[in-house]
PDB file of N, CA and C in Angstrom:
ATOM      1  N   UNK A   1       1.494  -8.275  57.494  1.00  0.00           N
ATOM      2  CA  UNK A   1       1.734  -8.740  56.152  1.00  0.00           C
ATOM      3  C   UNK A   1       0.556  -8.486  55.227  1.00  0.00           C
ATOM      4  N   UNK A   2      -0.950  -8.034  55.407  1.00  0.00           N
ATOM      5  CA  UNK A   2      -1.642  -8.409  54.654  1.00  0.00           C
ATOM      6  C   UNK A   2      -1.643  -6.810  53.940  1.00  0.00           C
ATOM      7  N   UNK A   3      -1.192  -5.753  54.328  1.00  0.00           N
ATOM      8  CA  UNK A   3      -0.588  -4.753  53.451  1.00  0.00           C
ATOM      9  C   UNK A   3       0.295  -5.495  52.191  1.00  0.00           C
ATOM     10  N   UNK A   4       0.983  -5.900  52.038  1.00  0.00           N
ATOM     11  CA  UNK A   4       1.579  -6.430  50.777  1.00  0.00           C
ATOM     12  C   UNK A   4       0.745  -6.800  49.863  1.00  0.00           C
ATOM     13  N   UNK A   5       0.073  -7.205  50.571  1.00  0.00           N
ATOM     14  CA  UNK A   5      -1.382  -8.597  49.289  1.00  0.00           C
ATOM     15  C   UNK A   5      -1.282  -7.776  48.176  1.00  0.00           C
ATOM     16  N   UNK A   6      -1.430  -6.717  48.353  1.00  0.00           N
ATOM     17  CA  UNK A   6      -1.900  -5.541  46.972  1.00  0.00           C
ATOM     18  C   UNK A   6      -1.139  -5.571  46.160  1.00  0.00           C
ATOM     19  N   UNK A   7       0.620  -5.362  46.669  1.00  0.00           N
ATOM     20  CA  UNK A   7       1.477  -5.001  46.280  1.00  0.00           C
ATOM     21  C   UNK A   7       2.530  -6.188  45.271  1.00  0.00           C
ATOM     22  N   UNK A   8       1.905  -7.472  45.206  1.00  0.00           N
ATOM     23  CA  UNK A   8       2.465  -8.669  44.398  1.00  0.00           C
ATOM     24  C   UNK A   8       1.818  -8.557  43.136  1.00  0.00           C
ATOM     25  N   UNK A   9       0.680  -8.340  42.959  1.00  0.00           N
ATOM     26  CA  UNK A   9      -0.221  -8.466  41.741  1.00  0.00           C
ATOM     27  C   UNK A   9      -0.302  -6.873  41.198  1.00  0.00           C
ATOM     28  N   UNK A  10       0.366  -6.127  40.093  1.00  0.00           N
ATOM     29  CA  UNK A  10      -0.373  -5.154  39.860  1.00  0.00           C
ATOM     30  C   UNK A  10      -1.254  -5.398  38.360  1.00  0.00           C
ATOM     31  N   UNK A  11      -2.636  -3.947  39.081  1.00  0.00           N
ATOM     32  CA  UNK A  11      -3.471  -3.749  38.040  1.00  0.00           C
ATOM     33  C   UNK A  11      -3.194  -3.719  36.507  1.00  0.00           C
ATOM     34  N   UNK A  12      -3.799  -4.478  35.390  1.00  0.00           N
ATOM     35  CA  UNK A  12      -3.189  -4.451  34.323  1.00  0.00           C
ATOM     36  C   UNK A  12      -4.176  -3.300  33.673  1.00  0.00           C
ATOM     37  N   UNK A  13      -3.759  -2.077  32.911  1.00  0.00           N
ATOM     38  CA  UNK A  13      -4.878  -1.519  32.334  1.00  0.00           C
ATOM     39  C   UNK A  13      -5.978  -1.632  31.564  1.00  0.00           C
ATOM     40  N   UNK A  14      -6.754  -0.882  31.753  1.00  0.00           N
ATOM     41  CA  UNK A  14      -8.054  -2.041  30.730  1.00  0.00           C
ATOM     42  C   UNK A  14      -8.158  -1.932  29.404  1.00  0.00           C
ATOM     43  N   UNK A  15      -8.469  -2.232  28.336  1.00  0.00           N
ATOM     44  CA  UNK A  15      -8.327  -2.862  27.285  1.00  0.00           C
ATOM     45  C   UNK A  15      -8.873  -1.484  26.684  1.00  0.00           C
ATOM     46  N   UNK A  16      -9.469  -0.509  26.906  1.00  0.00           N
ATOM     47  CA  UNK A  16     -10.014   0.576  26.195  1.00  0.00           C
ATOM     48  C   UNK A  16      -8.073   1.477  26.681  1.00  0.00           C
ATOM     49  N   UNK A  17      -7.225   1.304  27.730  1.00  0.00           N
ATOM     50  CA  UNK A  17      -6.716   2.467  27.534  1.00  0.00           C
ATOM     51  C   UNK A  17      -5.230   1.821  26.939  1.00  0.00           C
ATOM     52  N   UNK A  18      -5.551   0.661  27.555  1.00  0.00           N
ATOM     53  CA  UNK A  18      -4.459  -0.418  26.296  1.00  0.00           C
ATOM     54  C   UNK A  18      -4.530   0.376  24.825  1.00  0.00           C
ATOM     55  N   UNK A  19      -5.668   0.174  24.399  1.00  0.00           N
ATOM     56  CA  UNK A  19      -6.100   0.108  22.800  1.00  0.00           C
ATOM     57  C   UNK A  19      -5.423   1.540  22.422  1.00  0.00           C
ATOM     58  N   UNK A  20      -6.155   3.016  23.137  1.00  0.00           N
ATOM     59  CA  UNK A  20      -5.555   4.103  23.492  1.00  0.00           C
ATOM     60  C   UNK A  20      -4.379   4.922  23.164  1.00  0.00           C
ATOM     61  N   UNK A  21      -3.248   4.063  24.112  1.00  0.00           N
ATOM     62  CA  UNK A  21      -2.113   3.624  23.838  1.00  0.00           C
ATOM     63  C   UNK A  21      -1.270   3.403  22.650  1.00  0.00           C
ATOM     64  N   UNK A  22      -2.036   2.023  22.034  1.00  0.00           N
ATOM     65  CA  UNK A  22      -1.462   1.623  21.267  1.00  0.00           C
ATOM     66  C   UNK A  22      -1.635   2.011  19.745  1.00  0.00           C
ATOM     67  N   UNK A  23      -3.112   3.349  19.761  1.00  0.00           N
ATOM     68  CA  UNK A  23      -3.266   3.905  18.662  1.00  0.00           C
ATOM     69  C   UNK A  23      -2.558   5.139  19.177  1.00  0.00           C
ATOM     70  N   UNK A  24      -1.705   6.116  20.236  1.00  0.00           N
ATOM     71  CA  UNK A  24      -1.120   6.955  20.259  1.00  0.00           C
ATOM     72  C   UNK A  24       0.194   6.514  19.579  1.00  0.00           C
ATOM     73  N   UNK A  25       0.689   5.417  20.159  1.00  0.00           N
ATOM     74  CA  UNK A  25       1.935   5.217  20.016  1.00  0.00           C
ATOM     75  C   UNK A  25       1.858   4.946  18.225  1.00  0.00           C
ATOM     76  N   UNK A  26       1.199   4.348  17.557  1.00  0.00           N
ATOM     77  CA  UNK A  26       1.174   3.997  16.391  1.00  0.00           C
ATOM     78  C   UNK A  26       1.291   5.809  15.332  1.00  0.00           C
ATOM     79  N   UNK A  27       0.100   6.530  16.007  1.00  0.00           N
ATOM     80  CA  UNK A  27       0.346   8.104  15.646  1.00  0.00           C
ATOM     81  C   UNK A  27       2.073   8.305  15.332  1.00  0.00           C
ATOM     82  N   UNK A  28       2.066   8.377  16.610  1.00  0.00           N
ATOM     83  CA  UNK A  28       3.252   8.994  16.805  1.00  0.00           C
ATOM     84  C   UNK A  28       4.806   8.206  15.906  1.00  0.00           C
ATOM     85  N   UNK A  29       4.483   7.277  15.696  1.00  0.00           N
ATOM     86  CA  UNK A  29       5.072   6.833  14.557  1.00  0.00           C
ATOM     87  C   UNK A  29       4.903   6.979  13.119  1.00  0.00           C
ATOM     88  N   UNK A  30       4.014   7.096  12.522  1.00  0.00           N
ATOM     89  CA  UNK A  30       3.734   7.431  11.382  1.00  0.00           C
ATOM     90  C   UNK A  30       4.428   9.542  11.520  1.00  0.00           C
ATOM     91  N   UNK A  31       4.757   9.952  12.326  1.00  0.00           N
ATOM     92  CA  UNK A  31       4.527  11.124  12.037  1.00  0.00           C
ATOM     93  C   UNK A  31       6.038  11.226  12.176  1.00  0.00           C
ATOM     94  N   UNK A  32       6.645  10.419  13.025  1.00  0.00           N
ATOM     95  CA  UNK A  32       8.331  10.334  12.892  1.00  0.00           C
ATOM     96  C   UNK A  32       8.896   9.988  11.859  1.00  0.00           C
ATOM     97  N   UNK A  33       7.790   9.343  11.220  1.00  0.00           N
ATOM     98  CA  UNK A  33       8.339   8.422   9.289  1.00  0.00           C
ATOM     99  C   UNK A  33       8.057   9.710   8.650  1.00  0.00           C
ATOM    100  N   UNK A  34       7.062  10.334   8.971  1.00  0.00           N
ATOM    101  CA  UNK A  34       6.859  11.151   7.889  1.00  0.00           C
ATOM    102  C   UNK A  34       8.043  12.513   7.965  1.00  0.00           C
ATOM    103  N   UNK A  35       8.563  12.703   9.415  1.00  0.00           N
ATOM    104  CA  UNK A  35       9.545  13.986   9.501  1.00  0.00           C
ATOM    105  C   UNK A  35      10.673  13.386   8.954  1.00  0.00           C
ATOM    106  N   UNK A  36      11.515  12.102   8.898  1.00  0.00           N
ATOM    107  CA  UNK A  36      12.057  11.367   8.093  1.00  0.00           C
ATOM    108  C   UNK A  36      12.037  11.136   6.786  1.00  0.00           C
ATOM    109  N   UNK A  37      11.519  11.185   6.528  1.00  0.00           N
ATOM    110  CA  UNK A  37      11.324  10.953   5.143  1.00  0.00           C
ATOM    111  C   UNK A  37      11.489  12.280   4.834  1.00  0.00           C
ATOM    112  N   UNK A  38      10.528  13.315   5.223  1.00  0.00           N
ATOM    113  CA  UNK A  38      10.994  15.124   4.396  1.00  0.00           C
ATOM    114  C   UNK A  38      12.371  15.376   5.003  1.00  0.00           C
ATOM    115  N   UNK A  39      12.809  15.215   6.153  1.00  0.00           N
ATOM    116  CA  UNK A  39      14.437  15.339   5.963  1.00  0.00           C
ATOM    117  C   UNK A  39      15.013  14.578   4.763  1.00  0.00           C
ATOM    118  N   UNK A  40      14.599  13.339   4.578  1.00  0.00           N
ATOM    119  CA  UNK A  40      15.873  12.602   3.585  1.00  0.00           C
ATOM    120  C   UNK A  40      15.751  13.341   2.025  1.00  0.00           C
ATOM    121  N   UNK A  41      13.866  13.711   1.753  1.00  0.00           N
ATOM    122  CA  UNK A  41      13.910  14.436   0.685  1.00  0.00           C
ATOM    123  C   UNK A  41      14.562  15.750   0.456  1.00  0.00           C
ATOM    124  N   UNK A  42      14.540  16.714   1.486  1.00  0.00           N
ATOM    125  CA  UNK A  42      15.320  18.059   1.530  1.00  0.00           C
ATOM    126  C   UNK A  42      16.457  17.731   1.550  1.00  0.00           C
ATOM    127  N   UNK A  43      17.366  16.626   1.877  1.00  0.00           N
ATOM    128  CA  UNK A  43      18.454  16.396   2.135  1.00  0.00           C
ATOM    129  C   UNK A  43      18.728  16.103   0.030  1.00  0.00           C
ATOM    130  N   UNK A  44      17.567  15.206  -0.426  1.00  0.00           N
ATOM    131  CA  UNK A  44      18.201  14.474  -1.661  1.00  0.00           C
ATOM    132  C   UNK A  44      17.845  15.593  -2.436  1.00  0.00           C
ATOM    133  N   UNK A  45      17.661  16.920  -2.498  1.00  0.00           N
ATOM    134  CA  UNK A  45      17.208  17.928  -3.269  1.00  0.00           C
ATOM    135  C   UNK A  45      18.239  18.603  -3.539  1.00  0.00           C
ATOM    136  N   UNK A  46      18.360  19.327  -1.837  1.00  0.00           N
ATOM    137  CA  UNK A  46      19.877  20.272  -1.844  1.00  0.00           C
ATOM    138  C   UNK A  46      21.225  19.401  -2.846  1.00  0.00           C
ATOM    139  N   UNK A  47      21.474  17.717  -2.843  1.00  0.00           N
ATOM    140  CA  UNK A  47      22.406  17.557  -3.692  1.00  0.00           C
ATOM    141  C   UNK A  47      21.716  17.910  -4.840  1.00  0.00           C
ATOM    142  N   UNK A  48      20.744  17.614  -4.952  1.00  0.00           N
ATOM    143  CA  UNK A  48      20.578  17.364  -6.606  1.00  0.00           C
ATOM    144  C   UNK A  48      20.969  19.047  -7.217  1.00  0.00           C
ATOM    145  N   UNK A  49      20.620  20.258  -6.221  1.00  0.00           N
ATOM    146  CA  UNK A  49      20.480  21.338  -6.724  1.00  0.00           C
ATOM    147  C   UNK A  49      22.104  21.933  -7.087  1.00  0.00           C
ATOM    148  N   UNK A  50      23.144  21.278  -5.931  1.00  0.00           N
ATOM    149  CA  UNK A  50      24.528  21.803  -5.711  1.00  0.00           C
ATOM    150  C   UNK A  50      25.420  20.900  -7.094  1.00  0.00           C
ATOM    151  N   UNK A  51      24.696  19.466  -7.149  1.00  0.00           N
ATOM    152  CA  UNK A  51      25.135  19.070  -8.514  1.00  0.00           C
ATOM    153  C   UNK A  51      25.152  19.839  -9.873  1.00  0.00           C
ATOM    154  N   UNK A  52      24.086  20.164  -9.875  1.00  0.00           N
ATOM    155  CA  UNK A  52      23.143  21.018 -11.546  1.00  0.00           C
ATOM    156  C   UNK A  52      24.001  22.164 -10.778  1.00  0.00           C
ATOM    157  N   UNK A  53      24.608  22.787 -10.303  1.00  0.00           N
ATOM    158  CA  UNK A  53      24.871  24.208  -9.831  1.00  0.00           C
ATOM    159  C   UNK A  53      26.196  23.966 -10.645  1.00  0.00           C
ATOM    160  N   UNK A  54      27.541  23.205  -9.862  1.00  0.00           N
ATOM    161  CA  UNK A  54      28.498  22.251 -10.463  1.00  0.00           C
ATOM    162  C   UNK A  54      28.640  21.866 -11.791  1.00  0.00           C
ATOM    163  N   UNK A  55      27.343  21.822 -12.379  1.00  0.00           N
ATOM    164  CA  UNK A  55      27.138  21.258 -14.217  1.00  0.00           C
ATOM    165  C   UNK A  55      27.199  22.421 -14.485  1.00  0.00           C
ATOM    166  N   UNK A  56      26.307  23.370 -14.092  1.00  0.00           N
ATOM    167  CA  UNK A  56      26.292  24.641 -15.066  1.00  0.00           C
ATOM    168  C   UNK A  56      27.584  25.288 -14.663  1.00  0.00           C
ATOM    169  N   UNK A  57      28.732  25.441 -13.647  1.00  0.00           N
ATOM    170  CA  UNK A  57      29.339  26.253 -13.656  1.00  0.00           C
ATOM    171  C   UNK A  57      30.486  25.446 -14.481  1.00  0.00           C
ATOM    172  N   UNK A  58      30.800  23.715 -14.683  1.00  0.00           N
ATOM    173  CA  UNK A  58      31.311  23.032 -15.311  1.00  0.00           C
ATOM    174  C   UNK A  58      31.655  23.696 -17.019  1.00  0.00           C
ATOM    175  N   UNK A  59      29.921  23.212 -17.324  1.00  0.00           N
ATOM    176  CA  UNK A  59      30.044  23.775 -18.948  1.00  0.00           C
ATOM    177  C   UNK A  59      30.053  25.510 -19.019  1.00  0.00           C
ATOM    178  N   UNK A  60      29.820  26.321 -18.249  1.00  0.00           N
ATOM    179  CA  UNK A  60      30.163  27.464 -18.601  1.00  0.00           C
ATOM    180  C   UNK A  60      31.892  27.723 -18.525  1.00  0.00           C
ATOM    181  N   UNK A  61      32.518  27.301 -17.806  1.00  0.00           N
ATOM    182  CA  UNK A  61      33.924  27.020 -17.659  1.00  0.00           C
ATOM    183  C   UNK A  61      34.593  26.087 -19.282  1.00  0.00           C
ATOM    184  N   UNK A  62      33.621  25.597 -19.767  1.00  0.00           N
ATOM    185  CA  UNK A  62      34.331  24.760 -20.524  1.00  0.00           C
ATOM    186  C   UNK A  62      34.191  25.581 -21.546  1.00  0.00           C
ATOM    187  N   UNK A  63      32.813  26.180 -21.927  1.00  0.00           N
ATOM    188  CA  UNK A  63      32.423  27.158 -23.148  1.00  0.00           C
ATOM    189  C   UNK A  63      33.083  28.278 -23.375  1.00  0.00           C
ATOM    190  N   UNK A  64      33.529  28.623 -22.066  1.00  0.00           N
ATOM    191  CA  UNK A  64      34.170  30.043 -21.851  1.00  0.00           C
ATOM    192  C   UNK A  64      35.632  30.257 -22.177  1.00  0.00           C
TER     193      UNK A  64
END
């Protein structure tokens, strides 16, 4: 039994790779907001551009 002893308690990591960690993981979030966010802007562009495309072919249709 004294093989187990080890195996009830595990090692918690130490506070430098904790910290580590928790400034990767924080990275890596800010950089998922940021690919988010330029999708939603390329996304709110292309309408804006297919709208004004729509206006101008609107009033040239109407002028014409």
């Amino acid at each position: 039994m004294s093989s187990f002893q080890g195996a009830e308690k595990p090692e918690k990591p130490s506070l430098a790779k904790r910290g580590l960690a928790l400034l990767i993981l924080a990275l890596v979030v800010v950089i998922a907001v940021k690919i988010v966010i330029g999708f939603l802007t390329a996304v709110f562009w292309i309408i804006v551009a297919v709208a004004a495309l729509i206006a101008v072919l609107w009033a040239l249709k109407t002028l014409l």
